[in-house]
Protein backbone atom coordinates (compact mmCIF):
# COMPACT_ATOMS: atom_id res chain seq x y z
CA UNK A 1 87.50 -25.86 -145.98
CA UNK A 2 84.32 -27.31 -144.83
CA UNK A 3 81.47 -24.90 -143.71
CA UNK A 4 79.63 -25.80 -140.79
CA UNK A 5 75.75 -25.36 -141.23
CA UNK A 6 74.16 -22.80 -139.47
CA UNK A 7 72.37 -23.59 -135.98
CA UNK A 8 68.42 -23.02 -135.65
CA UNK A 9 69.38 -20.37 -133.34
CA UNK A 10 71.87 -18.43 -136.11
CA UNK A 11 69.14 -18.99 -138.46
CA UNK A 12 66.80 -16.01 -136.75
CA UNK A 13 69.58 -13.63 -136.65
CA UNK A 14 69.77 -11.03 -139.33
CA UNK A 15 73.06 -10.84 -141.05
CA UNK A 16 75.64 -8.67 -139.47
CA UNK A 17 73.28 -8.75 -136.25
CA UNK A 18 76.65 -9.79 -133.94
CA UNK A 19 78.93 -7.14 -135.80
CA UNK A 20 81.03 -5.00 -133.45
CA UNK A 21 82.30 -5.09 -130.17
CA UNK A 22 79.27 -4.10 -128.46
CA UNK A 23 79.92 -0.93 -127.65
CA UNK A 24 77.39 2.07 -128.90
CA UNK A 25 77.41 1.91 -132.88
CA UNK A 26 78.43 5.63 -134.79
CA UNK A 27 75.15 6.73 -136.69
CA UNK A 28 76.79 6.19 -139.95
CA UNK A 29 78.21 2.89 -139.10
CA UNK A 30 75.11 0.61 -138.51
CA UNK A 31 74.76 -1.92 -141.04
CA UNK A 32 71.44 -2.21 -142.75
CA UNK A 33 69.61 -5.30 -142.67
CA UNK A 34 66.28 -6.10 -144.21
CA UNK A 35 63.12 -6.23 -141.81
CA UNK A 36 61.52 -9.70 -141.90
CA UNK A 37 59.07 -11.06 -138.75
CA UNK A 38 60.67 -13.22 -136.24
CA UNK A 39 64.31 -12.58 -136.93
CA UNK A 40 66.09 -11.08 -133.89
CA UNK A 41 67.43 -7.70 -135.00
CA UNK A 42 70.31 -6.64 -133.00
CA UNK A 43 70.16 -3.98 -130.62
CA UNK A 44 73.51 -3.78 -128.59
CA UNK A 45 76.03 -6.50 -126.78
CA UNK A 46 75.74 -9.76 -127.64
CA UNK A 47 72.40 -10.10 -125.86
CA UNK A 48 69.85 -7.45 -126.75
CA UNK A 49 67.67 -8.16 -129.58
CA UNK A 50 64.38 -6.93 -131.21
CA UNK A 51 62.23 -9.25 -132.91
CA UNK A 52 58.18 -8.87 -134.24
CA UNK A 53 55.60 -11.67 -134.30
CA UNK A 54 52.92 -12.17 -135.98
CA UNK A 55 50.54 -13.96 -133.76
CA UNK A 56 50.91 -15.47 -130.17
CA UNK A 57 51.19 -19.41 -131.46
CA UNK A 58 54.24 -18.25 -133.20
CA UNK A 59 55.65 -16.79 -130.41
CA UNK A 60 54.86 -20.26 -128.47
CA UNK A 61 56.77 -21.86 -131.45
CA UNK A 62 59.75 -19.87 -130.97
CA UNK A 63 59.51 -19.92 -127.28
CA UNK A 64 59.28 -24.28 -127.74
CA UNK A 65 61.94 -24.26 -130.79
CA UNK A 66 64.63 -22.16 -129.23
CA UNK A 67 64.44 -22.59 -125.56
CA UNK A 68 68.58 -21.09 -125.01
CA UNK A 69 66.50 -17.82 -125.99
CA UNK A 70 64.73 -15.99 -123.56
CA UNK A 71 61.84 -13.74 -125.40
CA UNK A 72 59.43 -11.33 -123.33
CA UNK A 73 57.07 -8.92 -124.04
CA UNK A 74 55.65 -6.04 -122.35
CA UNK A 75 51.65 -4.31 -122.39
CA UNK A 76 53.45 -1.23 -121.81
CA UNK A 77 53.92 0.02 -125.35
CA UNK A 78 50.26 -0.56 -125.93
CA UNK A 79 48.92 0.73 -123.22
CA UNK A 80 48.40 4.34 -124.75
CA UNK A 81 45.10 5.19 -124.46
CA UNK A 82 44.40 7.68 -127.99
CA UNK A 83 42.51 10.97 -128.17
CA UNK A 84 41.69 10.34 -131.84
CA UNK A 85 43.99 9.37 -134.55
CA UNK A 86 46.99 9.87 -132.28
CA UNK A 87 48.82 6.81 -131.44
CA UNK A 88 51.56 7.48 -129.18
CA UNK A 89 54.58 8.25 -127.36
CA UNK A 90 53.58 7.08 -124.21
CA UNK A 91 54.51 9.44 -121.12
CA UNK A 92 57.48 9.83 -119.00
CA UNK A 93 55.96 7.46 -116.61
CA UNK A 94 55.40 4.25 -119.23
CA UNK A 95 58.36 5.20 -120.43
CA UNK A 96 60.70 4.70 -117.24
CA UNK A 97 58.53 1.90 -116.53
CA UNK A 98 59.60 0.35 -119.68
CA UNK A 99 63.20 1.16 -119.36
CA UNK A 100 63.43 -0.84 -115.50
CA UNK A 101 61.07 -3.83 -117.02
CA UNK A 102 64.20 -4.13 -119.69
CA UNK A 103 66.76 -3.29 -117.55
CA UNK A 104 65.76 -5.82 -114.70
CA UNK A 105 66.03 -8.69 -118.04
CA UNK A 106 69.26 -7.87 -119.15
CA UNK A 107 70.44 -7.44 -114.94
CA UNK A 108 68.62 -10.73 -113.87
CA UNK A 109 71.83 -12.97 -113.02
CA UNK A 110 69.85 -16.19 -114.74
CA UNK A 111 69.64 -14.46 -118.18
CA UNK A 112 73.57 -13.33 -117.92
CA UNK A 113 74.67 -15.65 -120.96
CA UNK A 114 71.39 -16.25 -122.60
CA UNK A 115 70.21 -14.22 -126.11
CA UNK A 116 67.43 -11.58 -124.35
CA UNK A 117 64.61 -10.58 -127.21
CA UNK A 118 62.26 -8.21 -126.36
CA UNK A 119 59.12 -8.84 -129.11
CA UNK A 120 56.25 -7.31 -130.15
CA UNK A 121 52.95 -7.63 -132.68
CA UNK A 122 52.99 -6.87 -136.47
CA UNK A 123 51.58 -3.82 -136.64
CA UNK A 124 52.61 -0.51 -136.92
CA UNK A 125 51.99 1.04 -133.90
CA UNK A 126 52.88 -1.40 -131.22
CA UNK A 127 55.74 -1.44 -133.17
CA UNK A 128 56.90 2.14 -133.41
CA UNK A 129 56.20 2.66 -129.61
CA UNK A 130 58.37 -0.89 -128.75
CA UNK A 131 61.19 0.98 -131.08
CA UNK A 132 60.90 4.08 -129.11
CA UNK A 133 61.11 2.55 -125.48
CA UNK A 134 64.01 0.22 -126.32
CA UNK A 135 65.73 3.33 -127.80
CA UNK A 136 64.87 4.71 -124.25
CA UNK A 137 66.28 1.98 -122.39
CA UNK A 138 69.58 2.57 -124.42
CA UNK A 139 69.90 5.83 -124.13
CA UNK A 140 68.82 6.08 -120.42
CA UNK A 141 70.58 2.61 -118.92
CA UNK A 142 73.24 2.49 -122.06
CA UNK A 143 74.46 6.21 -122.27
CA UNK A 144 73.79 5.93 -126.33
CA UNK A 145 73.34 8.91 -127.55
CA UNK A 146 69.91 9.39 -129.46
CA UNK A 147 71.61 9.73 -132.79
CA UNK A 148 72.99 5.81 -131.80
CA UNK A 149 69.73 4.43 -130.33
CA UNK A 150 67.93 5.84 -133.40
CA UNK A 151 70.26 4.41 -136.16
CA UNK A 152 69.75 0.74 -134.47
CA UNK A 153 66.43 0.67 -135.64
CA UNK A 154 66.95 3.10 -138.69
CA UNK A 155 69.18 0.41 -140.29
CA UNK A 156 66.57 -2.30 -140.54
CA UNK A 157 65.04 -1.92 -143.89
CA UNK A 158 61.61 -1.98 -143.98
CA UNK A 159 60.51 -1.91 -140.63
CA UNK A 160 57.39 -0.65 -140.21
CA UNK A 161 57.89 2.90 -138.16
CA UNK A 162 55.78 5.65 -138.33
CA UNK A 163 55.82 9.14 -136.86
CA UNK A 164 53.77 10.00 -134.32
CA UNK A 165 51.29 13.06 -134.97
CA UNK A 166 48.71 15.85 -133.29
CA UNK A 167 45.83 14.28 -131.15
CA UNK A 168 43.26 15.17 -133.38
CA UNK A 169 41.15 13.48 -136.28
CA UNK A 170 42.43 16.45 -138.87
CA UNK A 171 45.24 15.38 -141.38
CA UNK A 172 48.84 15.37 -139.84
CA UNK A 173 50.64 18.31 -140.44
CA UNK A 174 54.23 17.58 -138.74
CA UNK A 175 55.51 14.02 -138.34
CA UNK A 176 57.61 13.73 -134.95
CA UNK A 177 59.97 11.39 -135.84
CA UNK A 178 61.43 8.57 -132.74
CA UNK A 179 64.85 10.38 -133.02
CA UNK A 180 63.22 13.93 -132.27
CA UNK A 181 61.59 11.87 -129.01
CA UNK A 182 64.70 10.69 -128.02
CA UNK A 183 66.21 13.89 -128.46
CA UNK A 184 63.59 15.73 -126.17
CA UNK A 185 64.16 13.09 -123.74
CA UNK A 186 67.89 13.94 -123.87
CA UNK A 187 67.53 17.41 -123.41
CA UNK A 188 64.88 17.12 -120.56
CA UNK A 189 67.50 15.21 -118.45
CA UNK A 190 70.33 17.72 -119.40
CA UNK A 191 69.07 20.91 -118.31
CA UNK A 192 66.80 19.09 -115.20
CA UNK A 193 63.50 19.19 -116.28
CA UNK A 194 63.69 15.34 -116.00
CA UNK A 195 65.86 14.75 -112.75
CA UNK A 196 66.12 10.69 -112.94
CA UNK A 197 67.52 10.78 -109.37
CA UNK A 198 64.45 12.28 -107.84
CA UNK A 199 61.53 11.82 -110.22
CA UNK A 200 58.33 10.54 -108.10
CA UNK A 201 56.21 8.30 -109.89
CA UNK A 202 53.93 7.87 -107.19
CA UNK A 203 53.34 12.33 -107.00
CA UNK A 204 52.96 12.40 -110.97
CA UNK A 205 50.15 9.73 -110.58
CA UNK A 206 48.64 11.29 -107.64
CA UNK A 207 47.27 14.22 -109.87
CA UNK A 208 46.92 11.86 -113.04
CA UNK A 209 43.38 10.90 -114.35
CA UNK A 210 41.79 11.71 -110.82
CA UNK A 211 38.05 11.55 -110.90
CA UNK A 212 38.22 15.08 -109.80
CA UNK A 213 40.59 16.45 -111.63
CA UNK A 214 43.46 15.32 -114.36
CA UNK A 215 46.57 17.21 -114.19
CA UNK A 216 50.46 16.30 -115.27
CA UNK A 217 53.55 18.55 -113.99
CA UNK A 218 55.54 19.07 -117.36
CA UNK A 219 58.57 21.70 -115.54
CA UNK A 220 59.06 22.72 -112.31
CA UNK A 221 57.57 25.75 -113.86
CA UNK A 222 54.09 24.17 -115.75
CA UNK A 223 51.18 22.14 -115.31
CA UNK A 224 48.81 21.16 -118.14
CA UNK A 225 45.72 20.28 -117.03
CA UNK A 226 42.04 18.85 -118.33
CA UNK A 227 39.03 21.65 -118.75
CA UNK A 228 37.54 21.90 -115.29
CA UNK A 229 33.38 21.62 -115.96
CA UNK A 230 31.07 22.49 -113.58
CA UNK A 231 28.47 19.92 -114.41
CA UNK A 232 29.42 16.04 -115.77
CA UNK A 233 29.38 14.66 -119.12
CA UNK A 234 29.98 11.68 -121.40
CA UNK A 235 33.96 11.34 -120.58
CA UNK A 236 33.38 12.37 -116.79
CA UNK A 237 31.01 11.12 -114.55
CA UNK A 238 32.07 13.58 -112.14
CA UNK A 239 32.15 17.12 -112.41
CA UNK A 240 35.94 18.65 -112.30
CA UNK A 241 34.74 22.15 -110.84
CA UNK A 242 37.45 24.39 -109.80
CA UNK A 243 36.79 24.21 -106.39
CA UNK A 244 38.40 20.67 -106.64
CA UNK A 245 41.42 21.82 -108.42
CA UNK A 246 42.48 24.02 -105.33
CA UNK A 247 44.33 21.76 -102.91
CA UNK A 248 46.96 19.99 -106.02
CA UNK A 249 47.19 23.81 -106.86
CA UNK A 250 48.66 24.65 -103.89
CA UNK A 251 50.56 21.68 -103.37
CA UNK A 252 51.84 22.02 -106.82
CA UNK A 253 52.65 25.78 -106.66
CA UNK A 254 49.99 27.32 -109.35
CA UNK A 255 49.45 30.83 -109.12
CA UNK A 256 48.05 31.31 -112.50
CA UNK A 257 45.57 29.53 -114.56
CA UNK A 258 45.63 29.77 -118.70
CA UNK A 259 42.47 29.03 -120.35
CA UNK A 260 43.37 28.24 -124.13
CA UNK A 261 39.81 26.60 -125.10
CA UNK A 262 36.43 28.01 -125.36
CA UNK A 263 34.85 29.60 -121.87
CA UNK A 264 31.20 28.38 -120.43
CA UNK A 265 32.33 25.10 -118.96
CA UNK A 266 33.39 26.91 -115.96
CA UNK A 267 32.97 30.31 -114.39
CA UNK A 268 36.28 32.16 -115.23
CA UNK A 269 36.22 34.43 -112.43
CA UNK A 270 35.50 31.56 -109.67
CA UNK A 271 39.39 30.75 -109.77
CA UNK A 272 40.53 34.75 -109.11
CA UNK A 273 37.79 35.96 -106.73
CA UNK A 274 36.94 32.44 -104.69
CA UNK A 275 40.55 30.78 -104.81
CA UNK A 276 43.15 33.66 -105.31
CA UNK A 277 44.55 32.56 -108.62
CA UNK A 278 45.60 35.01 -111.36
CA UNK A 279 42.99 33.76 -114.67
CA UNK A 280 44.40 34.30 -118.46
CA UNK A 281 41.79 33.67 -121.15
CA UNK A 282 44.02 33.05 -124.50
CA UNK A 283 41.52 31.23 -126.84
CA UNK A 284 42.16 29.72 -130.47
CA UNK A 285 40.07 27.31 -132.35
CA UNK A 286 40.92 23.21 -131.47
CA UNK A 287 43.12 21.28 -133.75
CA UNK A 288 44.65 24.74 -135.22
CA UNK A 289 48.01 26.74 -134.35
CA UNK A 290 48.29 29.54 -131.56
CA UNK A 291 49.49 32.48 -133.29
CA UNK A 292 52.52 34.55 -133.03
CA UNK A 293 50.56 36.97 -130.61
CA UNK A 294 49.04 34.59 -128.57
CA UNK A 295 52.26 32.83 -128.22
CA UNK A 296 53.46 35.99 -126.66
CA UNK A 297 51.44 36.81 -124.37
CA UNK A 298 51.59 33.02 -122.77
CA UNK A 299 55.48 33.89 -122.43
CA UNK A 300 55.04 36.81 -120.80
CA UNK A 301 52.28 35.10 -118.68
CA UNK A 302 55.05 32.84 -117.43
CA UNK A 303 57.12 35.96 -116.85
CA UNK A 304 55.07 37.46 -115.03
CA UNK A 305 54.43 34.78 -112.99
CA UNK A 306 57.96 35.09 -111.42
CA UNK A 307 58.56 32.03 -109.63
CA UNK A 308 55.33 30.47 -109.32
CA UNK A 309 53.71 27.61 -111.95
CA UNK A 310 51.33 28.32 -114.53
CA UNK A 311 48.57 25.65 -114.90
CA UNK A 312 47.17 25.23 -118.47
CA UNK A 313 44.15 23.98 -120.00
CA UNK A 314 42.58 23.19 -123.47
């Protein structure tokens, strides 16, 4: 029997990158493949692949040399913006951000029988923040569960992932793995902390990175919030008084403000006797772990706040 040589195009796919029918692969049966830059590693279908490049003239090459493939990119998993040694996940925001930029690829009508690669740089990060979005996408647009986005990525051998870790510049002490992302992603949608249907980028931005203030709604039942300061300084060129945190307060709900950092960037008491909000002072030293005690008391601060949203700040 004669054996037909392999096409240029065949020649970037891993081996077993076309088993299966397509449908969502069982954790335990994804076939391991070694990791090497600028093959396309499978992701699902017959059309969604993964592939890492080492500079931008070899993506050009690729681009010229295989022109039935249609590779993109995205700034989106490098757009996080770190605190110190911290590196990632991106919020909910980049995140469904990422999942439409994919989804409108794979939905375009002029990309219906083409091979769609989504790549990204060799390094590390970009690319355990690209693994984590495209596990997104398939879990989000694809119904996989995140056992099944996880293993696509878990069966490449040597792929550079690493977990993500604390924002701080101390050692890492707990290594959140892309599956436990994936899984708090899952669960946020199940019980409706993440309501897909009705989630409004445009209000979660409205309160995001202000100049006056910098606030993100995490439940319908918290907001964390940057340390309001009463005067500026090197990060802020204006100063985030409380005074200017009223008005997305109200709109937001807050009737209680937790102060888990240090006090003297901010008069305490201005919140409960100008503005009406309850004030809870539960400090512990930066970059450490709340204790049992104090992790109390912040529960039965939310208790107590009965139906209204407690706003917290380090």
């Amino acid at each position: 029997r004669v054996q037909s040589r392999p096409t240029k195009e065949e020649s970037l796919l891993l081996p077993g990158a076309m088993g299966g029918d397509g449908d969502p692969p069982s954790v335990h049966g994804a076939t391991l493949v070694d990791y090497k830059t600028e093959r396309l590693m499978h992701l699902m279908g017959e059309r969604l692949y993964f592939s890492v490049h080492e500079s931008e003239e070899r993506t050009l090459h690729l681009i010229q040399s295989f022109p039935s493939i249609f590779f993109f990119s995205s700034f989106i998993p490098e757009s996080y913006r770190p605190f110190c040694a911290d590196f990632g996940p991106l919020d909910i925001v980049g995140v469904l951000r990422f999942v439409d930029y994919v989804k409108d690829k794979m939905d375009h009508p002029r990309l219906q029988h083409r091979r769609v690669v989504y790549y990204c740089p060799d390094n590390p990060a970009a690319i355990t923040n690209a693994s984590l979005l495209l596990c997104c996408y398939l879990v989000i647009d694809k119904g996989f569960s995140p056992e099944q986005a996880a293993a696509r990525f878990d069966r490449i051998v040597g792929l550079p992932i690493e977990p993500f870790r604390d924002a701080t510049w101390e050692p890492s002490t707990y290594h959140l793995s892309v599956l436990s992302c994936l899984q708090g992603l899952q669960k946020a949608i199940s019980v409706g902390i993440l309501d897909l249907r009705t989630f409004s980028v445009t209000e979660y931005e409205s309160v995001y990175e202000a100049p006056e203030y910098d606030m993100n709604r995490i439940t319908h039942r918290c907001v964390a919030f940057a340390c309001p300061k009463n005067h500026p300084d090197q990060h802020n060129a204006v100063a985030r008084k409380p005074s200017l945190h009223v008005e997305p307060f109200r709109r937001l709900g807050v009737t209680d403000v937790v102060r888990l950092n240090e006090e003297g960037f901010y008069d305490d008491t201005e919140f409960v006797l100008m503005h009406g909000f309850r004030h809870h002072a539960l400090e512990f030293k930066d970059c450490t772990v709340p204790t049992p005690e104090l992790v109390e008391s912040f529960l039965d601060i939310m208790d107590a706040a009965g139906g209204g949203v407690v706003a917290v700040h380090c």
